[in-house]
C-alpha atoms as a PDB file:
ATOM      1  CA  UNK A   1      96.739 124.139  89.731  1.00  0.00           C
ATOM      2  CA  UNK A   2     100.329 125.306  89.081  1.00  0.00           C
ATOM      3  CA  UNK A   3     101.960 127.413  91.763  1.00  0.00           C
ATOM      4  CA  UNK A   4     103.846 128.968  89.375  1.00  0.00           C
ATOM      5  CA  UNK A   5     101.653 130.071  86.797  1.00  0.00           C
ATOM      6  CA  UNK A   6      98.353 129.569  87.943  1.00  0.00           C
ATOM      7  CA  UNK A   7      97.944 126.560  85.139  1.00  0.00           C
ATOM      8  CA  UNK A   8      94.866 124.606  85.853  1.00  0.00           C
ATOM      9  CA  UNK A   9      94.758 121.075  83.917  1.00  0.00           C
ATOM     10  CA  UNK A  10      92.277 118.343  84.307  1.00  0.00           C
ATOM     11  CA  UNK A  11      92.554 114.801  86.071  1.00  0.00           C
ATOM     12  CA  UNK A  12      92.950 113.159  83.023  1.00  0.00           C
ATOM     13  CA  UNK A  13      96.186 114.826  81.845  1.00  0.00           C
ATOM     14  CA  UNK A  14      97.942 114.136  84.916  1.00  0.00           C
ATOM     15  CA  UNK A  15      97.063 110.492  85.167  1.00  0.00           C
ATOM     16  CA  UNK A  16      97.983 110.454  81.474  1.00  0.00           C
ATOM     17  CA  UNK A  17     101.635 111.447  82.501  1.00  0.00           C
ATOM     18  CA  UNK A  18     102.596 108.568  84.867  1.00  0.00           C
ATOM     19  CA  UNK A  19     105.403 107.065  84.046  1.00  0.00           C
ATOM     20  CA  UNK A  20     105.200 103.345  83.189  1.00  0.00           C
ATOM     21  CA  UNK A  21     108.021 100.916  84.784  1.00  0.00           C
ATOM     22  CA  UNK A  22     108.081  97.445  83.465  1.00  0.00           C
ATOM     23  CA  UNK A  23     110.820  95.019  84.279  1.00  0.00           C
ATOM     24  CA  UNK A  24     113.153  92.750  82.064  1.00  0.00           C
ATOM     25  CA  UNK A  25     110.102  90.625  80.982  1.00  0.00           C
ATOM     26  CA  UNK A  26     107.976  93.354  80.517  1.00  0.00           C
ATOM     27  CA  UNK A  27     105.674  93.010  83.418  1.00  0.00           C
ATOM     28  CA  UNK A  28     104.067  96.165  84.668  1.00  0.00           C
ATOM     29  CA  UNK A  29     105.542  97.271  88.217  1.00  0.00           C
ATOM     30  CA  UNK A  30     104.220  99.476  90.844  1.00  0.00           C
ATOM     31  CA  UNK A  31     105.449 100.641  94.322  1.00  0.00           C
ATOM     32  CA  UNK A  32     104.928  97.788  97.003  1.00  0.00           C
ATOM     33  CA  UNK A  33     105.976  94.995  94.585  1.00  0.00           C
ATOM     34  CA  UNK A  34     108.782  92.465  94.912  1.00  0.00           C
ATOM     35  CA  UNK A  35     111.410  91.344  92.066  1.00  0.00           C
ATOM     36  CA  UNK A  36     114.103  89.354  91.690  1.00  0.00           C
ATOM     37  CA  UNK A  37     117.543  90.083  90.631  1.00  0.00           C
ATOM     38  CA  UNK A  38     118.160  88.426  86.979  1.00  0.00           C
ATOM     39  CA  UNK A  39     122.281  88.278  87.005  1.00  0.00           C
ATOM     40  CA  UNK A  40     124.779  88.661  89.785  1.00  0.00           C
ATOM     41  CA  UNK A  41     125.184  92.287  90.619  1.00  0.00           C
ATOM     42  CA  UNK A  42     127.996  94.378  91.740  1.00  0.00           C
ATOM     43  CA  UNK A  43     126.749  96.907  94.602  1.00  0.00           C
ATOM     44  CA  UNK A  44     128.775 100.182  94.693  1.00  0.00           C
ATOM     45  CA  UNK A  45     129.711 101.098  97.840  1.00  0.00           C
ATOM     46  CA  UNK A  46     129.803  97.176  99.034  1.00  0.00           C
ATOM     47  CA  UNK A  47     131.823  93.884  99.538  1.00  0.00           C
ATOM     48  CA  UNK A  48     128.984  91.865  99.069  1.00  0.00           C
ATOM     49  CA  UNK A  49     127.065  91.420  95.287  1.00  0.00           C
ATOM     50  CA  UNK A  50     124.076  91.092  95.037  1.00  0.00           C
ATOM     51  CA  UNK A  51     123.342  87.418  93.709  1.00  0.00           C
ATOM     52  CA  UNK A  52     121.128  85.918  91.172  1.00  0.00           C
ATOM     53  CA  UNK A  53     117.177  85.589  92.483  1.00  0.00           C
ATOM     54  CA  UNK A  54     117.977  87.864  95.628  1.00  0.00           C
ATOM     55  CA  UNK A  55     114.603  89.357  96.556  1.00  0.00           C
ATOM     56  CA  UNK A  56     114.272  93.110  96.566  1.00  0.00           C
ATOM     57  CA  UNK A  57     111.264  93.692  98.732  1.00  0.00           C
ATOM     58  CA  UNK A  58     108.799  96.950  98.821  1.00  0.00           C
ATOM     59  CA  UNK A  59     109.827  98.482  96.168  1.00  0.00           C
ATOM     60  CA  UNK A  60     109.469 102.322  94.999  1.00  0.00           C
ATOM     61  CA  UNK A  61     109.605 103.873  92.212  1.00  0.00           C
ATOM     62  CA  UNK A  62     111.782 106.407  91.286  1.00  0.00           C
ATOM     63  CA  UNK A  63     110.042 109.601  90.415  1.00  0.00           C
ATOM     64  CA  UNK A  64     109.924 110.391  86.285  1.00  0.00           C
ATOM     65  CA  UNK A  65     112.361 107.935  85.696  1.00  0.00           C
ATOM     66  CA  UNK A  66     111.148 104.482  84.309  1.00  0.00           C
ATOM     67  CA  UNK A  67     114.387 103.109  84.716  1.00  0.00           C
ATOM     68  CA  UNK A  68     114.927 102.743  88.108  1.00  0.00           C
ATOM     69  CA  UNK A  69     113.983 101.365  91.161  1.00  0.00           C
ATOM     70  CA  UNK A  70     114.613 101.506  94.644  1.00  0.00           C
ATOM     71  CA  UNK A  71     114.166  98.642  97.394  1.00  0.00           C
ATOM     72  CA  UNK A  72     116.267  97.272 100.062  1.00  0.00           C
ATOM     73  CA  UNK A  73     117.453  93.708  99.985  1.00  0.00           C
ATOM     74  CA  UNK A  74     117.937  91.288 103.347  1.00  0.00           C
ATOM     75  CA  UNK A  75     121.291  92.497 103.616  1.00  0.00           C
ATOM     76  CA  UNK A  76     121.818  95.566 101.769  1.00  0.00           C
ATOM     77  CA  UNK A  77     119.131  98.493 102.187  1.00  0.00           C
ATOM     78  CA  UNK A  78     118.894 101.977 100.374  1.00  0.00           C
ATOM     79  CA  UNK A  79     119.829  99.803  96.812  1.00  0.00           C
ATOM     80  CA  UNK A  80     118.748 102.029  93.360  1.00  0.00           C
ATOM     81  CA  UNK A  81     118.638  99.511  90.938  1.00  0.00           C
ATOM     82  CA  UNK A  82     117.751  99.386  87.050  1.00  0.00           C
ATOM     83  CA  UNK A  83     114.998  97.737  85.996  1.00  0.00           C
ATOM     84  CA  UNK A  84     116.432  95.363  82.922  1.00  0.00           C
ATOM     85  CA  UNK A  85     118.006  93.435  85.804  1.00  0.00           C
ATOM     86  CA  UNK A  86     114.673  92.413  87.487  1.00  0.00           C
ATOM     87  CA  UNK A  87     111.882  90.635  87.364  1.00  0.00           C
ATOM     88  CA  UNK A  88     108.609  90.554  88.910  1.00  0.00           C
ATOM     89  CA  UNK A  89     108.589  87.971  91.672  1.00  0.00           C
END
């Protein structure tokens, strides 16, 4: 039920909303997954780049946005990355 309007939809049509995030190869992701980083990456914010087949741990995904992604790597947590630079480890 909307708490705005008072809108009252079924299970279905919510479910039928999700987003879907799928990564460079088109594998499907969900939150709790790890990936690897495709290319070397620039990190704003950061001396050190991300490098080719860095892990990104425990992921989560971002909310209505297929995207992006957000994870923490060994060295570098809090990172938002997009998802045509990963693949599902």
């Amino acid at each position: 039920i909307c708490a705005d309007c008072g809108f009252e939809w079924s299970a279905g049509e919510s479910a039928a909303t999700a987003t879907v995030v799928r990564d460079s190869n088109g594998n499907l992701l969900q939150a709790g997954d790890t990936v690897t980083v495709i290319k070397d990456l620039k990190v704003k914010g950061s001396s050190i780049p991300l490098k080719q087949g860095t892990l990104i741990r425990n992921i989560r995904l971002v909310e209505d946005d297929a995207e992006h992604i957000e994870g923490n790597s060994e060295k570098i947590k809090g990172l938002v990355l997009k998802t045509c630079f990963l693949r599902k480890a």
